[in-house]
PDB file of N, CA and C in Angstrom:
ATOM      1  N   UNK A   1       3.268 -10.093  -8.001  1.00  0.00           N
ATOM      2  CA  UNK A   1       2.778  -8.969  -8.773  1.00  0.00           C
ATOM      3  C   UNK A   1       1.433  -9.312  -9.391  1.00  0.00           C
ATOM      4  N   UNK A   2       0.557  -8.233  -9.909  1.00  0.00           N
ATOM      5  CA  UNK A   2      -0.683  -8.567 -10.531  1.00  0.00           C
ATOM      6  C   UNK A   2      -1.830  -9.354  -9.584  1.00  0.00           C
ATOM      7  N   UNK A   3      -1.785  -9.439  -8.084  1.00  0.00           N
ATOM      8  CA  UNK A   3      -2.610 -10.204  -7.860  1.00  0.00           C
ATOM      9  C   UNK A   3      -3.551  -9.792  -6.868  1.00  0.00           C
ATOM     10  N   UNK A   4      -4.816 -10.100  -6.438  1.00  0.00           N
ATOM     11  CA  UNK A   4      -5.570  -9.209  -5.474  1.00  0.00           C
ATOM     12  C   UNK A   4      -4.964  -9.417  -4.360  1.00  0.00           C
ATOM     13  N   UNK A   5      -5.543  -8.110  -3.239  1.00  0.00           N
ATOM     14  CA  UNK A   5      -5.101  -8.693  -1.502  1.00  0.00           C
ATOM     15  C   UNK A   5      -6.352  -9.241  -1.250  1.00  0.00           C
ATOM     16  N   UNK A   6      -7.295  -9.571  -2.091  1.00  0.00           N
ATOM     17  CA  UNK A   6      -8.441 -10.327  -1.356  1.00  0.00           C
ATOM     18  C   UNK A   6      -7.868 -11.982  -0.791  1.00  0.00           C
ATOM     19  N   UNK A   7      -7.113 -12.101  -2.140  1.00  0.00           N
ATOM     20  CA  UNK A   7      -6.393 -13.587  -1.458  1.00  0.00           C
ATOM     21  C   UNK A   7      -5.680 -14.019  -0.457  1.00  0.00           C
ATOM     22  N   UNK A   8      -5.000 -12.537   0.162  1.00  0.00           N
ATOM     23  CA  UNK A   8      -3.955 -12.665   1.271  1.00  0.00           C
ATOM     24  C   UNK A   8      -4.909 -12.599   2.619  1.00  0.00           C
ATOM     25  N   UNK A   9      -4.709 -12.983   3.593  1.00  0.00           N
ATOM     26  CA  UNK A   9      -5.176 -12.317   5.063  1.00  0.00           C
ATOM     27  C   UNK A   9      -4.266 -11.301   5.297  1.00  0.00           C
ATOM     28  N   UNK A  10      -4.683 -10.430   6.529  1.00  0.00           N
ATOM     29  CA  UNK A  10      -3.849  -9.433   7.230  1.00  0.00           C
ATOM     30  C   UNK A  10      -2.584  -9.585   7.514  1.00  0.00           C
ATOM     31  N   UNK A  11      -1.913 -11.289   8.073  1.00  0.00           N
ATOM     32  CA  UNK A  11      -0.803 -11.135   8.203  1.00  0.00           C
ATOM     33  C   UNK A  11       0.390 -11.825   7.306  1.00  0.00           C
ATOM     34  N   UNK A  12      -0.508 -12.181   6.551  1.00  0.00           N
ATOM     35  CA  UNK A  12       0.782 -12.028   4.822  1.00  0.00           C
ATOM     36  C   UNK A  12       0.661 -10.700   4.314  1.00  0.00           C
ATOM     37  N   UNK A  13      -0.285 -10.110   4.372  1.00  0.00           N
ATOM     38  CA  UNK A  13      -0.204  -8.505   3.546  1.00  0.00           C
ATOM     39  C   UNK A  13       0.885  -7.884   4.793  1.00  0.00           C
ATOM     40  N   UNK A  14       1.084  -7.991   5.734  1.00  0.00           N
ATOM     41  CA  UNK A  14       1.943  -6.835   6.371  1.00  0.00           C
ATOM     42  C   UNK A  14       3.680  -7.980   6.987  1.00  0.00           C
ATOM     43  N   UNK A  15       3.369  -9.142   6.330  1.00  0.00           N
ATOM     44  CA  UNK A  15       5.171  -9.944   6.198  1.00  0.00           C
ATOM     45  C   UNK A  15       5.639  -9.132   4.646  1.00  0.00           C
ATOM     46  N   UNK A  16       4.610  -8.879   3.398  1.00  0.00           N
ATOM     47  CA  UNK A  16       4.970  -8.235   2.772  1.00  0.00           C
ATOM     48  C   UNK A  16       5.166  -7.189   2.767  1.00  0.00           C
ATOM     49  N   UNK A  17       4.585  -6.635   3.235  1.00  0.00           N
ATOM     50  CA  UNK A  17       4.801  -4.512   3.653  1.00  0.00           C
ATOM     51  C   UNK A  17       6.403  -4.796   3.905  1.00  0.00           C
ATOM     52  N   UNK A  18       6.862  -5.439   5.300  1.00  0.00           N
ATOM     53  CA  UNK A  18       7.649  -5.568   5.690  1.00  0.00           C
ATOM     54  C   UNK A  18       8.952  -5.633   4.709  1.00  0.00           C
ATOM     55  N   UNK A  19       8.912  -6.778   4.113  1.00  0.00           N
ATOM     56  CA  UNK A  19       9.982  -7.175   2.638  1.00  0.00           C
ATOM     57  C   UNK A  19       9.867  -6.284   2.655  1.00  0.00           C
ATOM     58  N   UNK A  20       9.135  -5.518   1.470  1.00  0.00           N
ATOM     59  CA  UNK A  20       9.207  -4.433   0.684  1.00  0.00           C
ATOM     60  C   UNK A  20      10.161  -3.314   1.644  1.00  0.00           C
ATOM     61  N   UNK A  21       9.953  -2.690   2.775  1.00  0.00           N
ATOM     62  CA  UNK A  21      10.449  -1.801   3.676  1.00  0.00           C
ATOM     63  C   UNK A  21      11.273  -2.203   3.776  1.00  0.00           C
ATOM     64  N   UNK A  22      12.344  -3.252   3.723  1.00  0.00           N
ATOM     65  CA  UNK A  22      13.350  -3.691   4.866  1.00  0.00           C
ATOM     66  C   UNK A  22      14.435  -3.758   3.332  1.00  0.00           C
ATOM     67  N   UNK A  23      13.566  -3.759   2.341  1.00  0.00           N
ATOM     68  CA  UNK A  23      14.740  -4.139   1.046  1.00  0.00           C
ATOM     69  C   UNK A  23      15.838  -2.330   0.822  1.00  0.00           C
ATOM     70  N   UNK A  24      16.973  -2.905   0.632  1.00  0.00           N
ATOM     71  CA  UNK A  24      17.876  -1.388   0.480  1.00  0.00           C
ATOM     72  C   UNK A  24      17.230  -1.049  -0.879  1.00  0.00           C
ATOM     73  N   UNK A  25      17.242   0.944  -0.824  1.00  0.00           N
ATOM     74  CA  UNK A  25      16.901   1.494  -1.908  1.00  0.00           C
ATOM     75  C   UNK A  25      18.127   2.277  -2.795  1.00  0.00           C
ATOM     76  N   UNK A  26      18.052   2.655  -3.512  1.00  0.00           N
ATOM     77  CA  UNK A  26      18.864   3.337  -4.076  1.00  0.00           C
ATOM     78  C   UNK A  26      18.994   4.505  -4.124  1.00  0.00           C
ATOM     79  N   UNK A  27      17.891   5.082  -3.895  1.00  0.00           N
ATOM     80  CA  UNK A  27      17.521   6.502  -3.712  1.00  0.00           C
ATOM     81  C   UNK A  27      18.054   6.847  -1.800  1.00  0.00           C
ATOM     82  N   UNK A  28      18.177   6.049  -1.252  1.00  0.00           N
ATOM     83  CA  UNK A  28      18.608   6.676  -0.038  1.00  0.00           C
ATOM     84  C   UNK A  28      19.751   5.861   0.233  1.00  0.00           C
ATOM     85  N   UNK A  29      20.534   5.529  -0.507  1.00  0.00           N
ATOM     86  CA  UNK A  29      21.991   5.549  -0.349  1.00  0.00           C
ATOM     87  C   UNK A  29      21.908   3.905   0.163  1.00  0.00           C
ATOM     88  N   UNK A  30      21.236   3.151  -0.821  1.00  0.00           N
ATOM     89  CA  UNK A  30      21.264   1.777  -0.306  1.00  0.00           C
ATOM     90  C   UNK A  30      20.750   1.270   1.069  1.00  0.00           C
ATOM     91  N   UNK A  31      20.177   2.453   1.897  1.00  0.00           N
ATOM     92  CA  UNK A  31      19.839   2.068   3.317  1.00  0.00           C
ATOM     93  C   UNK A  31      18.322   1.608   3.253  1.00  0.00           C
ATOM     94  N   UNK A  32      17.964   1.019   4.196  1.00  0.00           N
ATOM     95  CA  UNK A  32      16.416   0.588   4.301  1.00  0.00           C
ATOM     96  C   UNK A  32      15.253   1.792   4.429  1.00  0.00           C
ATOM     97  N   UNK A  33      14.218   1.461   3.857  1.00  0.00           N
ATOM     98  CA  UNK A  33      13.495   2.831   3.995  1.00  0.00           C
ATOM     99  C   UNK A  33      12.969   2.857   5.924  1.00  0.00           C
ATOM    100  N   UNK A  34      12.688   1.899   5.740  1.00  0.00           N
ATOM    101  CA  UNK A  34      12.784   1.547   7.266  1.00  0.00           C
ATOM    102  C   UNK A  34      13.450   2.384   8.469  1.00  0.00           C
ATOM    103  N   UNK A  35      14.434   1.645   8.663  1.00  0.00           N
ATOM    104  CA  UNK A  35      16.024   2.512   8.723  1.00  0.00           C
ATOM    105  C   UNK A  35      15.794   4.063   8.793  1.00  0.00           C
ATOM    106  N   UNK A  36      15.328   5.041   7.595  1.00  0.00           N
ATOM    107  CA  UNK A  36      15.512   5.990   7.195  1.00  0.00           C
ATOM    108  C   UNK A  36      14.184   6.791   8.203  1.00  0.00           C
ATOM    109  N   UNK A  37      13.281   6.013   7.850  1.00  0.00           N
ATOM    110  CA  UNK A  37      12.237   6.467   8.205  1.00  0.00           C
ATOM    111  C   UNK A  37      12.144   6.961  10.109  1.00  0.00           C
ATOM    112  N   UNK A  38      12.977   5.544  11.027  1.00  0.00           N
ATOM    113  CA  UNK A  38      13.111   5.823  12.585  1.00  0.00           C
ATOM    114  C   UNK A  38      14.196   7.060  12.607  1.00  0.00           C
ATOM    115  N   UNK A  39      15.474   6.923  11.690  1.00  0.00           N
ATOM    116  CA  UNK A  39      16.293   8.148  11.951  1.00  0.00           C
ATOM    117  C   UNK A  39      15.924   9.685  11.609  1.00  0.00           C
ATOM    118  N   UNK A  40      15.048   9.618  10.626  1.00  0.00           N
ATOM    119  CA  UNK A  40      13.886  10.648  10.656  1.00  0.00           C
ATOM    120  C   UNK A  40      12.943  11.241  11.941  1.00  0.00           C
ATOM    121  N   UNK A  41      12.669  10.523  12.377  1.00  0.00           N
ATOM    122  CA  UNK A  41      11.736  10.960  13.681  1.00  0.00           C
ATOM    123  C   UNK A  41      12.352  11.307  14.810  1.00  0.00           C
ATOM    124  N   UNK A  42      13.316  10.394  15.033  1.00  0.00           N
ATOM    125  CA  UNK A  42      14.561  10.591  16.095  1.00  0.00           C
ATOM    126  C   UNK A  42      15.396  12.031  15.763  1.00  0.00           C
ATOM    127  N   UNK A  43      15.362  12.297  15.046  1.00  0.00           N
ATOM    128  CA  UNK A  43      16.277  13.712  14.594  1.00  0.00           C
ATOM    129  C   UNK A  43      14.797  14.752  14.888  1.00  0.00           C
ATOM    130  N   UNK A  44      13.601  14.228  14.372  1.00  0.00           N
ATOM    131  CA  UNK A  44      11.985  15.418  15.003  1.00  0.00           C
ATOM    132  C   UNK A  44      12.564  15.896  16.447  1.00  0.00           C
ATOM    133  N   UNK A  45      12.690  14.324  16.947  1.00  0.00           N
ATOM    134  CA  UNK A  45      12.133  14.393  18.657  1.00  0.00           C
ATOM    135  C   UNK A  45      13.272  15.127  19.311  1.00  0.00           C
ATOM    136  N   UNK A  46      14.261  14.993  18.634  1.00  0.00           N
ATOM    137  CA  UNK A  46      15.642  15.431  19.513  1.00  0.00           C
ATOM    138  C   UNK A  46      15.950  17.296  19.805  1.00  0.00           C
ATOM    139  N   UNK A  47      15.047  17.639  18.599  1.00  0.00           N
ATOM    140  CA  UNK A  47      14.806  18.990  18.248  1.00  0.00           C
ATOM    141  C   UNK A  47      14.175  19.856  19.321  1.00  0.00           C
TER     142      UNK A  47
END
């Protein structure tokens, strides 16, 4: 927390994106936003 992304390169800033995405939320029923986000599109495409 509190710290610049000047310090990170590209692929620690997106191992963190990742964490962050992959952690369960509470707001969607403990599932990954991740998760939520492919069964989202898959329900677009199927339409």
């Amino acid at each position: 927390k509190k710290q610049l992304f000047n310090n990170y390169d590209d692929d620690r800033i997106k191992n963190i994106q990742l964490k962050i995405n992959r952690k369960p939320k509470k707001k969607l029923n403990f599932e990954e936003s991740f998760k939520c986000v492919l069964q989202f599109f898959a329900r677009k495409i199927d339409r």
